[in-house]
N, C-alpha and C. Protein backbone atom coordinates (compact mmCIF):
# COMPACT_ATOMS: atom_id res chain seq x y z
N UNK A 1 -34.69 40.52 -166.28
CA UNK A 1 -34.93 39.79 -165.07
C UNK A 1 -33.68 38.97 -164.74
N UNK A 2 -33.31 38.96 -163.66
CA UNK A 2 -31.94 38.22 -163.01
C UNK A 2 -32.77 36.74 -162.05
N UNK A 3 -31.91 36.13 -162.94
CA UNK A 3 -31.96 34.76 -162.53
C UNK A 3 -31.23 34.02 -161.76
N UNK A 4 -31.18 33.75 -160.15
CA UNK A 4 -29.82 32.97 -159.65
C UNK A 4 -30.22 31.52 -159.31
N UNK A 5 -29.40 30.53 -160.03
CA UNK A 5 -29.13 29.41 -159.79
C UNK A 5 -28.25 29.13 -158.48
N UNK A 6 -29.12 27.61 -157.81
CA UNK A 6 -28.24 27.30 -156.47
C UNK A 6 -27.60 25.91 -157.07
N UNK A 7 -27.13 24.96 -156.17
CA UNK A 7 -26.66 23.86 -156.19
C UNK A 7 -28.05 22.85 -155.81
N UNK A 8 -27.94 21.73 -157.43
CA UNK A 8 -29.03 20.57 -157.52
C UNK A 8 -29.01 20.02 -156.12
N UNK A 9 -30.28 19.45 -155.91
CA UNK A 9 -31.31 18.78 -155.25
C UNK A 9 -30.55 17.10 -155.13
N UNK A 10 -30.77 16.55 -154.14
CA UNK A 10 -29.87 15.40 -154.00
C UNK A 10 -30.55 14.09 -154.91
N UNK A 11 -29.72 13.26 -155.62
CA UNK A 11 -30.68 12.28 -156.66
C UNK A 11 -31.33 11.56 -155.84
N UNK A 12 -31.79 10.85 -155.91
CA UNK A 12 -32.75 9.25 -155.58
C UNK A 12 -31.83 7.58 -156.30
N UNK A 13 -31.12 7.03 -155.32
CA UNK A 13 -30.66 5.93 -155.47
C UNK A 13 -32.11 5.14 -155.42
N UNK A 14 -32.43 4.39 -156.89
CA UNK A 14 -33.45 3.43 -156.91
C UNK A 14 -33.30 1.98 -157.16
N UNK A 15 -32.01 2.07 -157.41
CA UNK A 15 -31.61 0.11 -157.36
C UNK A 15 -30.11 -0.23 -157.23
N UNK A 16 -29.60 -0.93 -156.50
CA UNK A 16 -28.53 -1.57 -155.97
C UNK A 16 -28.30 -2.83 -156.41
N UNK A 17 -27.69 -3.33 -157.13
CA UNK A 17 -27.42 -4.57 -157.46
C UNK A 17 -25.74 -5.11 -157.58
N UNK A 18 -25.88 -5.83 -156.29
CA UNK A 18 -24.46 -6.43 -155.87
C UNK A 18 -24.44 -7.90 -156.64
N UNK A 19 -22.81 -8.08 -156.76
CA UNK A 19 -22.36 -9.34 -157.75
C UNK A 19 -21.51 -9.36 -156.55
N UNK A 20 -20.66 -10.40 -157.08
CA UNK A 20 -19.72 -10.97 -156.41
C UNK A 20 -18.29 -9.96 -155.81
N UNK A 21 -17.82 -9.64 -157.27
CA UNK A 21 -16.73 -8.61 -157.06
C UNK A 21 -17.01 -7.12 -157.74
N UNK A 22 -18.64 -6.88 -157.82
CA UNK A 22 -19.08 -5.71 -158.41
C UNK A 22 -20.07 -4.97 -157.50
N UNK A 23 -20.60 -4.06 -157.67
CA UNK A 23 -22.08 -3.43 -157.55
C UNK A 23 -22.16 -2.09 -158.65
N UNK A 24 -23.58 -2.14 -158.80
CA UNK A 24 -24.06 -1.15 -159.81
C UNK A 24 -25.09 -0.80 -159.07
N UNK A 25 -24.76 0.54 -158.99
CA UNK A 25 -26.14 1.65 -158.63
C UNK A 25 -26.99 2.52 -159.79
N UNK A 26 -28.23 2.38 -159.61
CA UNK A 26 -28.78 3.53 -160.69
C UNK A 26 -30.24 4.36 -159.63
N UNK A 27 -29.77 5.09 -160.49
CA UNK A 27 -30.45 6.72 -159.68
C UNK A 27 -31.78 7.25 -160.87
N UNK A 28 -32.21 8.10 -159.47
CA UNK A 28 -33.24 8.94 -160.55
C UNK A 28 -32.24 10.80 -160.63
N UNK A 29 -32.66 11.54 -161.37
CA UNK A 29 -31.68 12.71 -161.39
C UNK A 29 -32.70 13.52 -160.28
N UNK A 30 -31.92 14.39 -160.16
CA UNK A 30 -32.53 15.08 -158.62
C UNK A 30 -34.13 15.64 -158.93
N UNK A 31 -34.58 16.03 -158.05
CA UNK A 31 -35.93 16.54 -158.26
C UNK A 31 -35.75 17.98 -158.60
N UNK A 32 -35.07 18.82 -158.07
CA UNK A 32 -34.53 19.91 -157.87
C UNK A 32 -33.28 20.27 -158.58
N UNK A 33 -33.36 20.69 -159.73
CA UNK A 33 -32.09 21.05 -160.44
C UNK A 33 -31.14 22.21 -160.07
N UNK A 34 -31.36 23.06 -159.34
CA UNK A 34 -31.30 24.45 -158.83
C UNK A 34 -31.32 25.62 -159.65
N UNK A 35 -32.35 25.55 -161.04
CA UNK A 35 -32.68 26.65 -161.84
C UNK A 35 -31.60 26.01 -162.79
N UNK A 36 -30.93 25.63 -162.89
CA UNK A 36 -30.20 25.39 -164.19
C UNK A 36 -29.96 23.70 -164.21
N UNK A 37 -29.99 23.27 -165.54
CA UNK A 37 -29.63 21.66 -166.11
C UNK A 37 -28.50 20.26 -165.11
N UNK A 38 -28.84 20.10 -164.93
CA UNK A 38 -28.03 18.83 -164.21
C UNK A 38 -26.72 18.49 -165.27
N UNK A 39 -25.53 18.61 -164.31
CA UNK A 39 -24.21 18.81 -165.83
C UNK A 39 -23.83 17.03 -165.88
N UNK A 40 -23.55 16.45 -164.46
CA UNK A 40 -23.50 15.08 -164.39
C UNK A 40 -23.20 14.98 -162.88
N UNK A 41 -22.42 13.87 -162.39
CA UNK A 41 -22.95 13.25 -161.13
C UNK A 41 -21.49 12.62 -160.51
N UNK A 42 -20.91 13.03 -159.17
CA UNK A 42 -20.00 12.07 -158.41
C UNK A 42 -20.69 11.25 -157.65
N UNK A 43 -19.73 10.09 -157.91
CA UNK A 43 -20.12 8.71 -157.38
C UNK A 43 -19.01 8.53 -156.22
N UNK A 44 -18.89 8.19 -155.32
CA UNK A 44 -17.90 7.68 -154.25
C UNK A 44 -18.14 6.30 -153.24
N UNK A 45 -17.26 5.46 -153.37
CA UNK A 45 -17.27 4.03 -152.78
C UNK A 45 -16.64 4.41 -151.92
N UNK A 46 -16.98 4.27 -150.51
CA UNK A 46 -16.55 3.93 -149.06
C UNK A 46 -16.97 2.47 -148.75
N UNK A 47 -15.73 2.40 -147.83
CA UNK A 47 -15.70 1.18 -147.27
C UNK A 47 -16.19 1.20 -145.51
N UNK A 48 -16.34 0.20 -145.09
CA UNK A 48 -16.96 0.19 -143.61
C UNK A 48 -16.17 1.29 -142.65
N UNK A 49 -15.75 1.39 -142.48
CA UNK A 49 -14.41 2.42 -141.96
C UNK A 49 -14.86 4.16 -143.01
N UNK A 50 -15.44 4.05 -143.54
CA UNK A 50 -15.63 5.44 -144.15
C UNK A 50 -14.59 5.91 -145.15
N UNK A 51 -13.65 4.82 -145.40
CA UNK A 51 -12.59 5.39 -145.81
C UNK A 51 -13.36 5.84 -147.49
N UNK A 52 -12.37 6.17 -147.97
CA UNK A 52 -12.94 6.44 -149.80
C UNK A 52 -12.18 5.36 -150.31
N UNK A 53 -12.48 4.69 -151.24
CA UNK A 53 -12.28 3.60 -152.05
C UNK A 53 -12.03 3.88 -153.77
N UNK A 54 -12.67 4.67 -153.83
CA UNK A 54 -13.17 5.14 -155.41
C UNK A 54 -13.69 5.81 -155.07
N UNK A 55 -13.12 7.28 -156.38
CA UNK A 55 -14.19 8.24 -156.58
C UNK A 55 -14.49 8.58 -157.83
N UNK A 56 -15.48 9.00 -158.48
CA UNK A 56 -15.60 9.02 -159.91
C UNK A 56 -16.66 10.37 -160.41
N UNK A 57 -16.18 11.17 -161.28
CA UNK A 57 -16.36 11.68 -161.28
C UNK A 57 -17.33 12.26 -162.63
N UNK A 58 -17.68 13.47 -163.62
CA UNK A 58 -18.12 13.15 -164.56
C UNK A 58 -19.27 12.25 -165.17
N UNK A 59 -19.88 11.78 -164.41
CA UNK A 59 -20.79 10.44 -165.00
C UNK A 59 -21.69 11.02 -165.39
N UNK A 60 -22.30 10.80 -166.95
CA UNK A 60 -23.52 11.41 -167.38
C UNK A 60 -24.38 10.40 -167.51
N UNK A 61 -24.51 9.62 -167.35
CA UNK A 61 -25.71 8.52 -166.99
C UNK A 61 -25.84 8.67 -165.52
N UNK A 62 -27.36 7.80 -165.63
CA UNK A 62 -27.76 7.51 -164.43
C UNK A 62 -27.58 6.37 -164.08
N UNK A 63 -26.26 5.76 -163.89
CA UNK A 63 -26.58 4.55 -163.30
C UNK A 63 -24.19 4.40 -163.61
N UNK A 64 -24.04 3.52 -162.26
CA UNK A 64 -22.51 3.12 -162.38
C UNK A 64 -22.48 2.21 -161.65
N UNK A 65 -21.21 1.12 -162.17
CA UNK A 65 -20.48 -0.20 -161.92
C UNK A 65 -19.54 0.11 -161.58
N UNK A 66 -19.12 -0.02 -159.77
CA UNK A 66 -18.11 -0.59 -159.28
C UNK A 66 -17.63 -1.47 -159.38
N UNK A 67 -16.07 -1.87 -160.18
CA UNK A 67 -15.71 -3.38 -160.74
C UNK A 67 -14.53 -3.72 -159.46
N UNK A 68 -13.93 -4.80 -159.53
CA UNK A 68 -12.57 -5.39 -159.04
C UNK A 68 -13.12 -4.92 -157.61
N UNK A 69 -14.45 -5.47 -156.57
CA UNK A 69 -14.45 -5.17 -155.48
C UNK A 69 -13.96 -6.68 -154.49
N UNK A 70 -13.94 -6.47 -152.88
CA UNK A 70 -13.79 -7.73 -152.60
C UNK A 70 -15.23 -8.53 -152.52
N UNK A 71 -14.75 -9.51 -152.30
CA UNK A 71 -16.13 -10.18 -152.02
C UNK A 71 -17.08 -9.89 -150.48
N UNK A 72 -17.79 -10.47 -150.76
CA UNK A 72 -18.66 -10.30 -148.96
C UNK A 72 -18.77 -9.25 -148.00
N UNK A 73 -18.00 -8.07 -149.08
CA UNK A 73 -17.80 -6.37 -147.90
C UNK A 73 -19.20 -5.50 -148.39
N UNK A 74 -18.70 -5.02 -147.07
CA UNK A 74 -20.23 -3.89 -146.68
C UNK A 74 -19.49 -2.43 -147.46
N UNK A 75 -20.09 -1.67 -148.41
CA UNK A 75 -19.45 -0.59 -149.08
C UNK A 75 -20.79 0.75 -149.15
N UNK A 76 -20.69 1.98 -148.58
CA UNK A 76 -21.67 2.76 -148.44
C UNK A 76 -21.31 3.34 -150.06
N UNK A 77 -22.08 3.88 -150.84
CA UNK A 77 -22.32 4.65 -151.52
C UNK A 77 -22.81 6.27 -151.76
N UNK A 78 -22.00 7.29 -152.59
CA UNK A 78 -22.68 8.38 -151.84
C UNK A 78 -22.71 8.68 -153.23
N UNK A 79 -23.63 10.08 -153.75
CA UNK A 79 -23.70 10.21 -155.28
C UNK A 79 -24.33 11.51 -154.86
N UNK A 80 -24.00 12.10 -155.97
CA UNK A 80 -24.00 13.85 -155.74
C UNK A 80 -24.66 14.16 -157.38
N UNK A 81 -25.05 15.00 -157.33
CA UNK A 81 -25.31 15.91 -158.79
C UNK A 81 -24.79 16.93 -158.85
N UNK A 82 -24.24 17.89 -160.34
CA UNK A 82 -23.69 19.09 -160.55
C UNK A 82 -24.38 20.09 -161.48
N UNK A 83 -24.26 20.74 -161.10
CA UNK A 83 -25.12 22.07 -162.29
C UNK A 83 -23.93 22.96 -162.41
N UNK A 84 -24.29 24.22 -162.84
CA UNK A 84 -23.30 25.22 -163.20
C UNK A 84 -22.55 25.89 -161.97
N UNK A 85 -23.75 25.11 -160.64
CA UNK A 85 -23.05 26.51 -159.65
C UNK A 85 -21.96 25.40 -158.92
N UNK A 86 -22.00 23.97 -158.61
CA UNK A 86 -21.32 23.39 -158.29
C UNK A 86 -22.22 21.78 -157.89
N UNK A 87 -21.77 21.45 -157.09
CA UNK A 87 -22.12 19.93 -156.33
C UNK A 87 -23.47 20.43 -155.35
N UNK A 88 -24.33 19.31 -155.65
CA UNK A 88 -25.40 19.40 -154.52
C UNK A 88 -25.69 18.61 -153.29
N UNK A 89 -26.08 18.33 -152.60
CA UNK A 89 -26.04 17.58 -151.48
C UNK A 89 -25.99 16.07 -151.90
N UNK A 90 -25.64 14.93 -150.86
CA UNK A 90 -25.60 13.64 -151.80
C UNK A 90 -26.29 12.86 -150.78
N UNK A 91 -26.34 11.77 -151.36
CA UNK A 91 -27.51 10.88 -150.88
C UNK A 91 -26.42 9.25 -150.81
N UNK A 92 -27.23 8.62 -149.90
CA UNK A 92 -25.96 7.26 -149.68
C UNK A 92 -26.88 6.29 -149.37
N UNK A 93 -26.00 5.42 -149.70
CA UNK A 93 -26.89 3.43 -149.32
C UNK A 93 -25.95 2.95 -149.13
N UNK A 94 -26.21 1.62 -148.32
CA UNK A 94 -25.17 1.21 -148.43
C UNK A 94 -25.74 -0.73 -148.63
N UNK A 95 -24.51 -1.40 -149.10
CA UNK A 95 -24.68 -2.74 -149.81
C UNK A 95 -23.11 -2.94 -149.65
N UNK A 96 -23.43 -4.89 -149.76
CA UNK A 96 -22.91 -5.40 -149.35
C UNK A 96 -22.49 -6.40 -150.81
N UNK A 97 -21.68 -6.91 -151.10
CA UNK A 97 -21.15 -7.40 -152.37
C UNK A 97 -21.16 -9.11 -151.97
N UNK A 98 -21.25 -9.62 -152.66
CA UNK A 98 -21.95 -11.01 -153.01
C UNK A 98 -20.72 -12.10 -151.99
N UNK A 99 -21.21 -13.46 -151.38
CA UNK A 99 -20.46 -14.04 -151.33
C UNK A 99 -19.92 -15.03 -151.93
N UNK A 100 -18.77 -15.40 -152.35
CA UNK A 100 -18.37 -16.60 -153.58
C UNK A 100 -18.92 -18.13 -152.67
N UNK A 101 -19.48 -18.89 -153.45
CA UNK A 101 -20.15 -20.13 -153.02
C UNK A 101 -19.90 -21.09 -153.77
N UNK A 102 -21.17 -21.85 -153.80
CA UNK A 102 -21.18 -23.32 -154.61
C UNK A 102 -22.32 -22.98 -155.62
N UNK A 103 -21.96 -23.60 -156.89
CA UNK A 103 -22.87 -23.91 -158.10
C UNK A 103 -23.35 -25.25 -158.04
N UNK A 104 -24.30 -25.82 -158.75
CA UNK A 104 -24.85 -26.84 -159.06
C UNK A 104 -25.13 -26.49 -160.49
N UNK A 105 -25.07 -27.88 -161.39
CA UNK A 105 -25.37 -27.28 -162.45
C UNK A 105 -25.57 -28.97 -163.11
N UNK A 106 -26.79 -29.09 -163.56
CA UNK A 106 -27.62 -30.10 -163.69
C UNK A 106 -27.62 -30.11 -165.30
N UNK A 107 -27.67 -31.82 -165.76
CA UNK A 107 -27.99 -31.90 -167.54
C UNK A 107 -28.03 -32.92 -167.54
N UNK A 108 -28.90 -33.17 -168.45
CA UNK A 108 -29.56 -34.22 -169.23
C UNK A 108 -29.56 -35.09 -170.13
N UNK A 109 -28.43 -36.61 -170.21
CA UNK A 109 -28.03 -36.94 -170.97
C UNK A 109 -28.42 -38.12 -171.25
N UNK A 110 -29.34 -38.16 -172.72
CA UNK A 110 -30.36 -39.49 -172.67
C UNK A 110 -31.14 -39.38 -171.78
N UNK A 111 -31.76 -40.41 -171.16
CA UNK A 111 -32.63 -40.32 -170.13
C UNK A 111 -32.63 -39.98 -168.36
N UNK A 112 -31.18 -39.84 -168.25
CA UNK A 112 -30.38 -39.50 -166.86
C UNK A 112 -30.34 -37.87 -166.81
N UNK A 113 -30.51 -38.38 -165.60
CA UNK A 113 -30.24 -36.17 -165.13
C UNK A 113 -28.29 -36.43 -164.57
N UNK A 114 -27.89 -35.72 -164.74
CA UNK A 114 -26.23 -35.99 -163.44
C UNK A 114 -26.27 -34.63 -163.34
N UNK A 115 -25.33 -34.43 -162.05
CA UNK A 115 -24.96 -33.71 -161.68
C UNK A 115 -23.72 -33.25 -161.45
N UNK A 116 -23.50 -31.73 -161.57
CA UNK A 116 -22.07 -31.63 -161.56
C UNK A 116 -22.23 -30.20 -160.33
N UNK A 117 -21.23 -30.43 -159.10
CA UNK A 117 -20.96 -29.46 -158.09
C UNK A 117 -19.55 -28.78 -158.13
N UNK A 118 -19.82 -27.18 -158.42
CA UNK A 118 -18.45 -26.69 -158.52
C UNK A 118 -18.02 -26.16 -157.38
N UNK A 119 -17.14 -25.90 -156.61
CA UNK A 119 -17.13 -24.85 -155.24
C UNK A 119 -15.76 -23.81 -156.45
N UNK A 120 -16.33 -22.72 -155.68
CA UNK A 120 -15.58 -21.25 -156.20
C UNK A 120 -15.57 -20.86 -154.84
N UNK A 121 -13.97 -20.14 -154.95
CA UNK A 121 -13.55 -19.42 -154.27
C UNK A 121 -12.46 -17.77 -154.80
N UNK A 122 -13.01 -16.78 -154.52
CA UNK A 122 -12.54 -15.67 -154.90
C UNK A 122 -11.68 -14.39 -153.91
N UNK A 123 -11.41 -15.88 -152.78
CA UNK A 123 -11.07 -14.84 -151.74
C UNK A 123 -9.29 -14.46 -152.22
């Protein structure tokens, strides 16, 4: 019996979590493998403009950290799966990376609360 494999089924982005100068995406693996094993997964960071930013390639987990981003930018995400026959369709979100602010950061010394206010800036 002859068996033909197509190109995997597009994953499921299920959580986005933006930092300041990061984001981490994690996925579910496609629903649809196309008859053969899921080999691993491209990841690609665009920026508002569509441009490509990062591309990464190889990833055998489900889940990747964009590091050294700017702060406060809008960045689409696109993520693909691979099997034996090649790349499968990809799927995108898009998020926005944290803005640098103010801390507060409160303690307790003896019977006094004080306070201490930091401002950060990462621009």
């Amino acid at each position: 019996m002859f068996h033909i494999s197509v190109p995997p089924g597009e994953p499921l982005i299920i959580k986005l979590v933006p930092d300041i100068l990061s984001l981490t995406a994690t996925w579910n693996k496609s629903r649809v493998n196309g008859g053969s094993p899921i080999l691993d997964y491209n990841i690609a960071l665009l920026d508002a403009n569509n441009n490509v930013q990062r591309n990464h390639s190889g990833i055998r987990e489900t889940f990747y950290t964009f590091r050294n981003l700017r702060q406060n930018r809008t960045y689409m995400i696109v993520l693909q799966a691979r099997n034996v026959v090649g790349y499968g369709g990809s799927t995108n979100a898009t998020v926005s990376t944290l803005e640098a602010g103010k801390m507060l950061f409160c303690c307790l010394v003896g019977s006094a609360v004080h306070q201490l206010g930091i401002c950060y800036s990462l621009a």
